[in-house]
C-alpha atoms as a PDB file:
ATOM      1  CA  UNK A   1       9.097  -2.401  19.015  1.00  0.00           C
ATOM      2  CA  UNK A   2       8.096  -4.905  16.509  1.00  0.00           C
ATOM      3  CA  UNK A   3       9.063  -5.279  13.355  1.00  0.00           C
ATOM      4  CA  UNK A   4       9.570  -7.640  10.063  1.00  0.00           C
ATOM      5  CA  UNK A   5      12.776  -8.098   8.063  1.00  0.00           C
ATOM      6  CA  UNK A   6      12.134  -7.229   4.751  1.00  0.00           C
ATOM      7  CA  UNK A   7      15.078  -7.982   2.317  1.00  0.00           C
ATOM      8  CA  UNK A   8      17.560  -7.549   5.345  1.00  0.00           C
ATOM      9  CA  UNK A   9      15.692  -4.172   6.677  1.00  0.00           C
ATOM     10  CA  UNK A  10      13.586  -4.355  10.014  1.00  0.00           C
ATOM     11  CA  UNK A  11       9.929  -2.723   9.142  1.00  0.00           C
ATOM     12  CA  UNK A  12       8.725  -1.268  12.301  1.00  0.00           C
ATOM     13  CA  UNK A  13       5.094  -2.750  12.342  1.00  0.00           C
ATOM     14  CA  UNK A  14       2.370   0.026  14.684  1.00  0.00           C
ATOM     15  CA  UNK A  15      -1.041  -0.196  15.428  1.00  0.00           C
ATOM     16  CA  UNK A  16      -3.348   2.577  15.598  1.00  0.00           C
ATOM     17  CA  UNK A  17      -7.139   2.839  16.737  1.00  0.00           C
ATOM     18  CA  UNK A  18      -8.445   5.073  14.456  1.00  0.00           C
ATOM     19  CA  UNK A  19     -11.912   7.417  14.834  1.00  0.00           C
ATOM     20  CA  UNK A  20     -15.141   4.792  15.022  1.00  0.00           C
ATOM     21  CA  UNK A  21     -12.603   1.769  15.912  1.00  0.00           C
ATOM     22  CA  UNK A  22     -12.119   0.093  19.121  1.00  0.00           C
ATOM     23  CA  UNK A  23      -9.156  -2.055  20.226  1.00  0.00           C
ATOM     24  CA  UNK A  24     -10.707  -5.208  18.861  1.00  0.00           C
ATOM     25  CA  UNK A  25     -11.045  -4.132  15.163  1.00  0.00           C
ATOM     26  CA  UNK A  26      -7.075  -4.766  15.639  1.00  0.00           C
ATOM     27  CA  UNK A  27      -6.561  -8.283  15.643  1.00  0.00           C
ATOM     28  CA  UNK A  28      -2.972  -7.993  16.618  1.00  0.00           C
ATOM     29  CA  UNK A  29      -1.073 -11.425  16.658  1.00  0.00           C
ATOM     30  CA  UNK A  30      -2.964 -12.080  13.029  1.00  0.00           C
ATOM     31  CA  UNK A  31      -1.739  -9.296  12.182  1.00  0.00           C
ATOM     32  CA  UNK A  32       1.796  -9.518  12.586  1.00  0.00           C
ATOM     33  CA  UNK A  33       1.494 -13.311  11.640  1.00  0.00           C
ATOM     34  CA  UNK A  34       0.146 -12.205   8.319  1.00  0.00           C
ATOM     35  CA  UNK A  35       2.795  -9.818   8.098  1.00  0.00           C
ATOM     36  CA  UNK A  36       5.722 -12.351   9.055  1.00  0.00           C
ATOM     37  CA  UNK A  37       4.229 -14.993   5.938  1.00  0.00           C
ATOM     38  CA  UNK A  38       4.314 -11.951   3.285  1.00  0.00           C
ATOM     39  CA  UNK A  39       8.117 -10.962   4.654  1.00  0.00           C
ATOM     40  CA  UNK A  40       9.265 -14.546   4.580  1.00  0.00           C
ATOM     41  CA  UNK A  41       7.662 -14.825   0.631  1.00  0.00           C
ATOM     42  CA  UNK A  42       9.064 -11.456   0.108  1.00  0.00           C
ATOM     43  CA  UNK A  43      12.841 -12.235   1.290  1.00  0.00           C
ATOM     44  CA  UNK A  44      12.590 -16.168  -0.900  1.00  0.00           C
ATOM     45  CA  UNK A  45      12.716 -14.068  -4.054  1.00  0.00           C
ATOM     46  CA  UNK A  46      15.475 -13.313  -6.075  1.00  0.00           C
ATOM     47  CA  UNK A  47      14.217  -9.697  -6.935  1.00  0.00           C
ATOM     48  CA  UNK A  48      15.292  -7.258  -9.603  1.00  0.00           C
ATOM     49  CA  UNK A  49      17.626  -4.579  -7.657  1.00  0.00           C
ATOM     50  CA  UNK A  50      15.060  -1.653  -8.905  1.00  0.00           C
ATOM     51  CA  UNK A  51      12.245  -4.002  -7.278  1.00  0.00           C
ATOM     52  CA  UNK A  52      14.540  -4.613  -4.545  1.00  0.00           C
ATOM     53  CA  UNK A  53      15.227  -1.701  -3.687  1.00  0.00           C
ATOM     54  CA  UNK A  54      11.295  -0.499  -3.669  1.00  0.00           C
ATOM     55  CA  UNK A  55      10.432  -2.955  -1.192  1.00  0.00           C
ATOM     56  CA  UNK A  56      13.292  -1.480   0.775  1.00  0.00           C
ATOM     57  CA  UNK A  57      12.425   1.481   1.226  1.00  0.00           C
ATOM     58  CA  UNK A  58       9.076   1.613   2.676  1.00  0.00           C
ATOM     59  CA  UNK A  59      10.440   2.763   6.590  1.00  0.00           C
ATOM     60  CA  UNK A  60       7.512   1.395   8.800  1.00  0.00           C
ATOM     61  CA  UNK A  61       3.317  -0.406   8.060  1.00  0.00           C
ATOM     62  CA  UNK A  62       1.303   0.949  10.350  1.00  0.00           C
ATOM     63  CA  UNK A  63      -1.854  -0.987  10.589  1.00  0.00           C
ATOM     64  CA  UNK A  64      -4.756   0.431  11.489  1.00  0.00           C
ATOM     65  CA  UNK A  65      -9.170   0.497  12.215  1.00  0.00           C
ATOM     66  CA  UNK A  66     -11.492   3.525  11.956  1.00  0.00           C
ATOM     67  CA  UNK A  67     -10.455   6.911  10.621  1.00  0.00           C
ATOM     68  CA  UNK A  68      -6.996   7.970  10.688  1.00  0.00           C
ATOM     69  CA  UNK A  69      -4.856  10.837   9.781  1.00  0.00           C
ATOM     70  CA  UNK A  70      -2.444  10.666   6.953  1.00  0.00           C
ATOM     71  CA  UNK A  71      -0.919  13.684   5.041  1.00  0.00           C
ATOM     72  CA  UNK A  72      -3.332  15.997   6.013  1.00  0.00           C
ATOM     73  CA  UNK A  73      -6.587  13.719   4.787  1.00  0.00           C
ATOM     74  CA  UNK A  74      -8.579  11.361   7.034  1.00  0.00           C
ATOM     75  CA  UNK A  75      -8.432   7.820   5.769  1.00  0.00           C
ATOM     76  CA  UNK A  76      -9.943   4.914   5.804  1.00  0.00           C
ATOM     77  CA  UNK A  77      -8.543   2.510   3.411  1.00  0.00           C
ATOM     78  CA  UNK A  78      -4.945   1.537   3.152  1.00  0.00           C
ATOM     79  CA  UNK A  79      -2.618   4.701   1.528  1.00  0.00           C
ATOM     80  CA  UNK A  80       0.963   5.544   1.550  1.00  0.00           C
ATOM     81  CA  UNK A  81       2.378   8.534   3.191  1.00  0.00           C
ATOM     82  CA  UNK A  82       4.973   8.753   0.535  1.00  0.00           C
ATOM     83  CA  UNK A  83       7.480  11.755   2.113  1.00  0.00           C
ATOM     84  CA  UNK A  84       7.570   9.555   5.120  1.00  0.00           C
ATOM     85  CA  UNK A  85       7.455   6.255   3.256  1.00  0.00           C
ATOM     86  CA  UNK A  86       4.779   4.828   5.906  1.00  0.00           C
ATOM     87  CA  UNK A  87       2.713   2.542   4.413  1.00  0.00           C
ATOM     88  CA  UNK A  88      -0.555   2.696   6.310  1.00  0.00           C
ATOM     89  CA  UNK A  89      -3.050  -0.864   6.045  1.00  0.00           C
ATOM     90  CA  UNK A  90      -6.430  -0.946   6.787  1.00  0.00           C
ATOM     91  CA  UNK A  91      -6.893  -3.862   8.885  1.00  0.00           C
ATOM     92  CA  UNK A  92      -9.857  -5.142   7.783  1.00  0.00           C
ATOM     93  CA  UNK A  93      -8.753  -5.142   4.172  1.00  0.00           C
ATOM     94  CA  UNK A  94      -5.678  -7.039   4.846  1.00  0.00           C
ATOM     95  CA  UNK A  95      -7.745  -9.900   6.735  1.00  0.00           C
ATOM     96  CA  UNK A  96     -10.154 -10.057   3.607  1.00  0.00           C
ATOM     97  CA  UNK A  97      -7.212 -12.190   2.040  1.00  0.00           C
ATOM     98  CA  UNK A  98      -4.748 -13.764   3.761  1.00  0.00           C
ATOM     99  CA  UNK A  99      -2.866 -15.184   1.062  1.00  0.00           C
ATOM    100  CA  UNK A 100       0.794 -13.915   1.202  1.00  0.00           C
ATOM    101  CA  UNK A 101       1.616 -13.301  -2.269  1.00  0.00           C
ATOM    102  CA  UNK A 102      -1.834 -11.312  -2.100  1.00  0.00           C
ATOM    103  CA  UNK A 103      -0.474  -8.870   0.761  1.00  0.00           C
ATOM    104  CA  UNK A 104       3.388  -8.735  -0.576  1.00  0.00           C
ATOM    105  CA  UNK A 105       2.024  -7.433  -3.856  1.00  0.00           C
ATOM    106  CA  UNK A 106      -0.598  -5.269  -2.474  1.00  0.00           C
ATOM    107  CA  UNK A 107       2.093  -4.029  -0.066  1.00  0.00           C
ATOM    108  CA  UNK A 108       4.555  -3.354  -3.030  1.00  0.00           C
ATOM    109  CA  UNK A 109       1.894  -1.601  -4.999  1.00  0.00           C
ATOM    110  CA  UNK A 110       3.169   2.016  -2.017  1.00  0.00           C
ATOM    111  CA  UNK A 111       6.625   1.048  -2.306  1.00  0.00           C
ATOM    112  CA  UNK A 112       6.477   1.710  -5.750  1.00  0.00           C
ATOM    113  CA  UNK A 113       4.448   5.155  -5.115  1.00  0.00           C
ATOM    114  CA  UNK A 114       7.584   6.009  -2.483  1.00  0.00           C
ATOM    115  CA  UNK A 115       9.904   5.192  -5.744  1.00  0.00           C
ATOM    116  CA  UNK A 116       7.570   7.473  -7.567  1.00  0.00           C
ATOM    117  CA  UNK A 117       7.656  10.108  -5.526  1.00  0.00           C
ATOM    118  CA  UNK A 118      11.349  10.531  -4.967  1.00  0.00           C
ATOM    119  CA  UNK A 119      11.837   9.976  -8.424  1.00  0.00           C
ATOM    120  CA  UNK A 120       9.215  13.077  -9.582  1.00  0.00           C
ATOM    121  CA  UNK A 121      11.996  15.277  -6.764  1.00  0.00           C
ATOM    122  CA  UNK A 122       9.880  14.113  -3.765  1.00  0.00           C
ATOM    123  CA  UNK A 123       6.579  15.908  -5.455  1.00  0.00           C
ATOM    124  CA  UNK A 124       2.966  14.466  -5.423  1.00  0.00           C
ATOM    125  CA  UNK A 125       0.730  13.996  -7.997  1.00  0.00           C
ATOM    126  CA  UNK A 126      -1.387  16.733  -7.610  1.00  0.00           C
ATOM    127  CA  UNK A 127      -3.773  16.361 -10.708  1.00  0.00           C
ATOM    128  CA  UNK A 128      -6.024  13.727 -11.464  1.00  0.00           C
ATOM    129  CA  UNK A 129      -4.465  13.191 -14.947  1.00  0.00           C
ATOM    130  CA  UNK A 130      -0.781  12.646 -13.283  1.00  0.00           C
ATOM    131  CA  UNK A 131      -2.277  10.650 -10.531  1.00  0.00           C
ATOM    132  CA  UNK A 132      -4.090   7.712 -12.165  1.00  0.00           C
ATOM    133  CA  UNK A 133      -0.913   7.617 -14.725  1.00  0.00           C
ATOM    134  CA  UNK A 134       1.071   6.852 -11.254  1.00  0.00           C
ATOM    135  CA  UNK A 135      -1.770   4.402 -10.412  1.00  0.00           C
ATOM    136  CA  UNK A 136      -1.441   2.328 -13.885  1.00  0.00           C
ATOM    137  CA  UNK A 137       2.512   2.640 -13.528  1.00  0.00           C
ATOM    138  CA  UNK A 138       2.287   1.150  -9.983  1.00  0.00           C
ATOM    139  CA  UNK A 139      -0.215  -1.539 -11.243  1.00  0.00           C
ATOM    140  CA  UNK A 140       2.101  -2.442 -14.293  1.00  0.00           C
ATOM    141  CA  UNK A 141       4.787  -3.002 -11.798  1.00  0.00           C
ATOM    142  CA  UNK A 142       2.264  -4.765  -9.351  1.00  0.00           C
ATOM    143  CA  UNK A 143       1.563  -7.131 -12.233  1.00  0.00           C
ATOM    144  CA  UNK A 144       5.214  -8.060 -13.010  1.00  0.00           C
ATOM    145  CA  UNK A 145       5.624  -8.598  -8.756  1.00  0.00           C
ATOM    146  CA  UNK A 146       2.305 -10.704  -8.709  1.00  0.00           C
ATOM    147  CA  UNK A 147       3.999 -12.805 -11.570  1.00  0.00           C
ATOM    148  CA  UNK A 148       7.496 -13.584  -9.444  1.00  0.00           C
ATOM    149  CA  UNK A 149       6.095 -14.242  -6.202  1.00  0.00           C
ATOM    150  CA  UNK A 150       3.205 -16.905  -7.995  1.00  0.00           C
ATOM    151  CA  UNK A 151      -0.029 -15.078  -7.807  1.00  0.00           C
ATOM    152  CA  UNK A 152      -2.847 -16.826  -8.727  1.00  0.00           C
ATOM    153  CA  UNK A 153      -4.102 -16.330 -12.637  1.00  0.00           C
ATOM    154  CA  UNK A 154      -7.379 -14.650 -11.189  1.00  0.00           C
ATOM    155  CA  UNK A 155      -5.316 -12.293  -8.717  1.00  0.00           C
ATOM    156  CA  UNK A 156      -3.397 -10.919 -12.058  1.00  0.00           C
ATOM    157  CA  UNK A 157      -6.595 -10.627 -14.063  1.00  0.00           C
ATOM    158  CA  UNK A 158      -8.295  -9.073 -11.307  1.00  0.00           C
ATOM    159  CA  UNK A 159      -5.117  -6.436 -11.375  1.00  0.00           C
ATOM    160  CA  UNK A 160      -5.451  -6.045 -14.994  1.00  0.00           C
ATOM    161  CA  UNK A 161      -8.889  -5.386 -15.126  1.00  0.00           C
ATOM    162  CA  UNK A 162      -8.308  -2.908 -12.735  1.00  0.00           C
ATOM    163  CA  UNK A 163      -5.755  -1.138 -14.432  1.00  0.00           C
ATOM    164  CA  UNK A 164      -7.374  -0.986 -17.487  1.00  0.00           C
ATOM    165  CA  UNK A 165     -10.715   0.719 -16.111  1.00  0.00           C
ATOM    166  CA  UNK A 166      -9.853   4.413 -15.225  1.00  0.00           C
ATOM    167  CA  UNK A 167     -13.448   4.715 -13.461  1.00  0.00           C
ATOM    168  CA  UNK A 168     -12.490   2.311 -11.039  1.00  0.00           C
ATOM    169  CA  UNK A 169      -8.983   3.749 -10.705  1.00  0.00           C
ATOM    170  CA  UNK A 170     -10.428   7.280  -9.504  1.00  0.00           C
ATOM    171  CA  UNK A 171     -13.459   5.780  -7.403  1.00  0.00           C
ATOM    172  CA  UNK A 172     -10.091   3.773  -5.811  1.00  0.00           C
ATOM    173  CA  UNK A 173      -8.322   7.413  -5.220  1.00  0.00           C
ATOM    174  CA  UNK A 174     -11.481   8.977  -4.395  1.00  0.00           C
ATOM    175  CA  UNK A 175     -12.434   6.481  -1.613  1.00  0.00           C
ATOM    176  CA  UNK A 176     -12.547   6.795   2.155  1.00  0.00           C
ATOM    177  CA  UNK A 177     -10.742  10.440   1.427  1.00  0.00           C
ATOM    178  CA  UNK A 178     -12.482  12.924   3.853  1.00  0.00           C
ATOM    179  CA  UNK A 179     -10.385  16.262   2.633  1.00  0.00           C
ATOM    180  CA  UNK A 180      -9.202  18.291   5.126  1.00  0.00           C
ATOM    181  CA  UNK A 181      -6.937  20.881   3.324  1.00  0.00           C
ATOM    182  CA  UNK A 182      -9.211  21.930   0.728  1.00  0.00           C
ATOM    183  CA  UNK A 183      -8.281  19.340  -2.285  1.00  0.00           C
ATOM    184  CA  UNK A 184     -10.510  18.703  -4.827  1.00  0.00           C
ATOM    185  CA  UNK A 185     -11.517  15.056  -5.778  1.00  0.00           C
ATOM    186  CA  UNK A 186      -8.593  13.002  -6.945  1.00  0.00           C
ATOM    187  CA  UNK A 187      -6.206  15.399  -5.459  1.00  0.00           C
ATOM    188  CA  UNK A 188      -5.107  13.279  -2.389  1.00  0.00           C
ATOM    189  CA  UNK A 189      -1.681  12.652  -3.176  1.00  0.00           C
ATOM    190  CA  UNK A 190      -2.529   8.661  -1.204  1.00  0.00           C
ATOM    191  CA  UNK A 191      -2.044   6.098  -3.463  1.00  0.00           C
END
């Protein structure tokens, strides 16, 4: 099994070929180099214990091409599986920036939806209004995590922006969701 160390935890990394992928859409070895550079930025920071502690808890990243299943919904952009604490990443979004500090932060943006989750007694956000308050709350925290592990001024502002346009925030939880358990828009529970 592979897997990263993350603050002294091993994340099991998996790869899965998704509906309308094939086997090279996973570019394996960049992959798991890409995730090695965001672990090693991750563990040189001298994190908060509640920040800590979010990045901890994530149990496995499964990266993946095509369609997959997650929760019930078939996805194809990066979500969370927050009872399981799987982060799933679209692997064609990771490679569009391969910055480090650009995938620990976008990685941190789920661990903070698992912290959500337990903390709201392991319940989704089931309406729209309750899930794009989670969203800004997990980009507020994004921002401070972008800010300790040296983002770039322009990654911030493009965070920002996007937490202060609620249009984009539902388009966001609205996209690549095929529902398959009846949900109406925005009622996903992915973040």
């Amino acid at each position: 099994m592979t897997a990263i160390d993350i603050l002294g935890k091993d994340v099991p990394i998996e790869f899965e070929i998704g509906g309308g992928a094939v086997a090279a859409d996973l570019d394996r070895p960049a992959l798991l180099a890409g995730s090695q550079a965001m672990a090693v930025l991750i563990n040189s920071v001298d994190w908060p214990p509640h920040y800590r502690d979010a990045f901890r808890g994530m149990t496995k990243i499964i990266f993946f091409a095509g369609k997959v299943m997650v929760d019930g919904h078939l996805m194809d952009r990066p979500c969370c599986d927050q009872d399981d604490a799987i982060f799933y990443w679209e692997a064609e979004e990771f490679f569009r920036n391969m910055d480090a500090d650009v995938h620990a932060n976008t990685f941190f943006h789920d661990c903070w939806h698992v912290v959500q989750f337990k903390a709201a007694g392991n319940q989704y956000a089931y309406t729209l209004m309750d899930q794009v308050g989670r969203e800004v709350d997990a980009i507020n925290h994004q921002i401070g995590v972008a800010y300790m592990l040296g983002c770039s001024r322009s990654e911030i502002k493009f965070l920002e922006d996007f937490r202060d346009n609620q249009r984009l925030i539902i388009a966001r939880l609205d996209e690549g969701v095929n529902r398959l358990m009846g949900h109406r828009p925005g009622e996903m529970g992915q973040g």
